[in-house]
Every structure is written in C-alpha cells, then in structure tokens.
Protein backbone atom coordinates (compact mmCIF):
# COMPACT_ATOMS: atom_id res chain seq x y z
CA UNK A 1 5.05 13.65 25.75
CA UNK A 2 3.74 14.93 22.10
CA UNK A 3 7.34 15.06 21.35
CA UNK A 4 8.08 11.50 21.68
CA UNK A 5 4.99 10.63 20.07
CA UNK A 6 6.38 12.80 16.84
CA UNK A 7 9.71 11.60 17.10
CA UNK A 8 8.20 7.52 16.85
CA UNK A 9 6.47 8.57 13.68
CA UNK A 10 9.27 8.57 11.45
CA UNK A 11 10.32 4.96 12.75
CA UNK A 12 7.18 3.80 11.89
CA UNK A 13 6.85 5.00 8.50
CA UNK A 14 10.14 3.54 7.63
CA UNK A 15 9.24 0.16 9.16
CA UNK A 16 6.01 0.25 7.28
CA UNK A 17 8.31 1.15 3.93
CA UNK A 18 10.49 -1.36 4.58
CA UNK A 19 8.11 -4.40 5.28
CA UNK A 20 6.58 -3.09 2.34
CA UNK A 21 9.18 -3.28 -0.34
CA UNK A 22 11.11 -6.41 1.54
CA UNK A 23 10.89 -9.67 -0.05
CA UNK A 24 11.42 -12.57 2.59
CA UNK A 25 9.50 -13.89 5.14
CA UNK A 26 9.94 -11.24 8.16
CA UNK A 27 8.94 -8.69 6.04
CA UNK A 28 5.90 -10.76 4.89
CA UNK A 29 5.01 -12.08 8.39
CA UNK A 30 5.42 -7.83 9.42
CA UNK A 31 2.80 -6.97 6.27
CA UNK A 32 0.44 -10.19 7.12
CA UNK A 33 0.52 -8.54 10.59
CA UNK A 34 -0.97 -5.17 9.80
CA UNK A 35 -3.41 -6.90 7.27
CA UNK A 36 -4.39 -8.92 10.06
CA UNK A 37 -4.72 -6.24 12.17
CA UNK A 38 -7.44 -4.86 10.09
CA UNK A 39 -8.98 -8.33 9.39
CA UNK A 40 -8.93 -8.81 13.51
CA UNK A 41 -10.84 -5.03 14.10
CA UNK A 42 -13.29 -5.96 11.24
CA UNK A 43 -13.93 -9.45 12.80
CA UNK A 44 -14.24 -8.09 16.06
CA UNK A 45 -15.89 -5.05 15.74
CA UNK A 46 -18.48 -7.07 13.50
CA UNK A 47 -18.99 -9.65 16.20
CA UNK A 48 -19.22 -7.53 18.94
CA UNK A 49 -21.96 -5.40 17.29
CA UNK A 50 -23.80 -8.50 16.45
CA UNK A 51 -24.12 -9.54 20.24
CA UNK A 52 -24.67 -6.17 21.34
CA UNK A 53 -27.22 -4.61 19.15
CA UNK A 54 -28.74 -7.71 17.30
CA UNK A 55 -28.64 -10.13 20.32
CA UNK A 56 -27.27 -12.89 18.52
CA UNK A 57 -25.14 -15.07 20.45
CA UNK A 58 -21.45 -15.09 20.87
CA UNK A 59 -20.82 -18.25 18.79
CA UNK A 60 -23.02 -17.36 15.89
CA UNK A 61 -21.47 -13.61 15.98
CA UNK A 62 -17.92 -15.21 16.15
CA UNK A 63 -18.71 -17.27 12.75
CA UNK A 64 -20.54 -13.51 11.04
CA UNK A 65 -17.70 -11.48 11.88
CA UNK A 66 -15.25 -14.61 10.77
CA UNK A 67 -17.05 -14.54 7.56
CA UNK A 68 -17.17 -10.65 7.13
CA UNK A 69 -13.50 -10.23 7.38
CA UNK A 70 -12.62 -13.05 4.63
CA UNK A 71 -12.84 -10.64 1.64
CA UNK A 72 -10.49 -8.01 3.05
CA UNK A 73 -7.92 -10.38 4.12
CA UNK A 74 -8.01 -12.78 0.76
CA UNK A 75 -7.60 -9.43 -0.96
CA UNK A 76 -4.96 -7.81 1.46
CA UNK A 77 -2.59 -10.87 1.33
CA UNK A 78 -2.92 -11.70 -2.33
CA UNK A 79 -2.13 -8.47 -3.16
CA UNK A 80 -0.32 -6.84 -0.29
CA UNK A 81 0.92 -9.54 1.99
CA UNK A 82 2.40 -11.93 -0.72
CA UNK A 83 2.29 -10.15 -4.26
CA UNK A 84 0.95 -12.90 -5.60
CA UNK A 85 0.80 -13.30 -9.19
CA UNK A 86 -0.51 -16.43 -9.59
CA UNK A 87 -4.45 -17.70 -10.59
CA UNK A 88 -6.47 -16.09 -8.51
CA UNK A 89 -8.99 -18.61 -8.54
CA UNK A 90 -6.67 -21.50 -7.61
CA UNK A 91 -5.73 -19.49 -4.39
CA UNK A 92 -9.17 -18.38 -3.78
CA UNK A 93 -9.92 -22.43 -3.98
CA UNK A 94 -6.90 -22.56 -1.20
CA UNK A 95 -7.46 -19.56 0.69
CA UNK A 96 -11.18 -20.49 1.21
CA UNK A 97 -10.48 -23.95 2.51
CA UNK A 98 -8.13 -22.45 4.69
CA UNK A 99 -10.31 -20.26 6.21
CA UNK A 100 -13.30 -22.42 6.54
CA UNK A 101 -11.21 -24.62 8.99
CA UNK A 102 -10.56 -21.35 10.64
CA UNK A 103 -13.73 -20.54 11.28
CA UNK A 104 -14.38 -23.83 12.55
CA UNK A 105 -11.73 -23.55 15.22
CA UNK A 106 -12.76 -19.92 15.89
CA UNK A 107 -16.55 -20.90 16.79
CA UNK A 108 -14.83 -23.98 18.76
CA UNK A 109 -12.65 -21.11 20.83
CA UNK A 110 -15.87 -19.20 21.13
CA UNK A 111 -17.81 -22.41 22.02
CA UNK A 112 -15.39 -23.85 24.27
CA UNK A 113 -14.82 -19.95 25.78
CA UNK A 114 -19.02 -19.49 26.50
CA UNK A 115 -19.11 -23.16 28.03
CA UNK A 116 -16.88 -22.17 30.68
CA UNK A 117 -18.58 -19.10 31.33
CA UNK A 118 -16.43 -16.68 30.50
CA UNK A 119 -17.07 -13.80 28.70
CA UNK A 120 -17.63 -13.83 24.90
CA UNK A 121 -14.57 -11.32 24.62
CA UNK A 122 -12.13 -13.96 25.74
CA UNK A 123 -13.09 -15.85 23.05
CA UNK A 124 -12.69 -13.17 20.16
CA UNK A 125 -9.37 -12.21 21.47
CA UNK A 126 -8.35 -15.99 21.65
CA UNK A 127 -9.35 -16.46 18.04
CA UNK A 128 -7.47 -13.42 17.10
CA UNK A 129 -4.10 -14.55 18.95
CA UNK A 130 -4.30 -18.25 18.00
CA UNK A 131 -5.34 -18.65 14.32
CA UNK A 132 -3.69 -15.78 12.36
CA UNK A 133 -0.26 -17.35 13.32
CA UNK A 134 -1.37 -20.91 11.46
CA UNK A 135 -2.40 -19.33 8.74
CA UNK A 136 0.35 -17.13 7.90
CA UNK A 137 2.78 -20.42 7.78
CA UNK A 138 -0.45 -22.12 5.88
CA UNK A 139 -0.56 -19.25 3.45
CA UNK A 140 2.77 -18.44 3.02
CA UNK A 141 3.79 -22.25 2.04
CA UNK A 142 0.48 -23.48 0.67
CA UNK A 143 -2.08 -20.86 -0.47
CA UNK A 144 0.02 -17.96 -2.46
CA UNK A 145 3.60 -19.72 -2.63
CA UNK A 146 4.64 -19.24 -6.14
CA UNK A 147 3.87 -21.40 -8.93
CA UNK A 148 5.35 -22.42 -11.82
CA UNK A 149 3.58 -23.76 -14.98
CA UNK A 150 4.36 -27.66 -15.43
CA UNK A 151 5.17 -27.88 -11.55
C-alpha cells in the first residue's frame, strides 16, 4: 500500500510543475483549483469554527469565513493562478465586486440550505462546489484578463 502511495508522488509533482509553468486555460483552471482548494479549507474551516465554538449561526459564519478567505485567493490568483501583471488596483476593484456577489449567493446557499433544515455543512460544501466554477470563467475573462494600454 505505502508503495503505491510513493509511486503517485512523482505524478503529482509533475502535474503540479506542469500546471504551474503552462500557459492556457487547463493549466490555469488546474492552478485556480489548488488555490481554491486552500481558499475552500480556509472558508470552511473558518465557518465551521465560528458555529462551533462562537455559536454564531450558520449564515452569518458562511459570510465570516467567505470574507476571511478573500485575501488569500485575490493574492493566489493574481499572482499564481493568472500571473497577472496588470494594476493591481483595477483588479482588486474587479475581483472585489466579484466576490461580493459571491458571498451573496453563498449566504443565499447557506440560507436557503438552514430553511430546509438541513445541516449547515450542506450548505458550505454547496458554496464550495457551485461558486468557484463561476468565478474562474468570471476571473479568467473579466477580472485578470490582460490589458493593454489604450484598449
């Protein structure tokens, strides 16, 4: 069993070095995935500690842990994701208006999750499927597409 663990390793590292230095858009949807990934544990993890061990409810966690994994991902993308080099304050502008209607439709997934009764979790993992797809496309043509002065 270890052995086949080992012996995935090197397939990952090369995947992870490829989507790295790749330029088009599977590459960049493969790097916006494991950015993601660590926006999604930071948003979760956040929330979920929130309802547990501040008793807040699940809608107002949702929106905390929504706004406590912003940062990392305007950060990760710009500079990881996309390689931007444009303004960063013109995709900041974008990025930020992006993400507040995504926090809207995450606390309407948790909202519409907790009115049926179900538990908070369903919600969080539905905001994590659903919205992180939209935004790629949103980011990748809108936010950090590049940009040419006069254009």
């Amino acid at each position: 069993m270890l052995r086949e663990r080992d012996a995935a390793l090197p397939v990952l590292l090369r995947a992870v070095s490829w989507a790295q230095s790749a330029p088009h858009l599977t590459a960049r949807a493969m790097r916006y995935s494991l950015v993601g990934f660590a926006n999604g544990l930071v948003f979760a993890g956040t929330a979920m500690l929130a309802v547990s061990l501040l008793d807040i409810s699940p809608i107002v966690a949702s929106g905390f842990g929504y706004i406590c994994s912003v940062p990392l991902s305007f950060v990760g993308h710009r500079n990881f994701t996309f390689r931007s080099e444009n303004a960063w304050r013109d995709e900041a502008t974008r990025f930020l208006l992006v993400h507040s209607c995504s926090l809207a439709a995450s606390v309407l997934i948790m909202s519409a999750v907790t009115g049926m009764d179900l538990p908070y979790y369903v919600g969080l993992l539905g905001a994590v499927v659903l919205i992180p797809g939209v935004n790629f496309l949103v980011s990748n043509f809108w936010v950090f597409t590049k940009r040419w002065k006069g254009k």
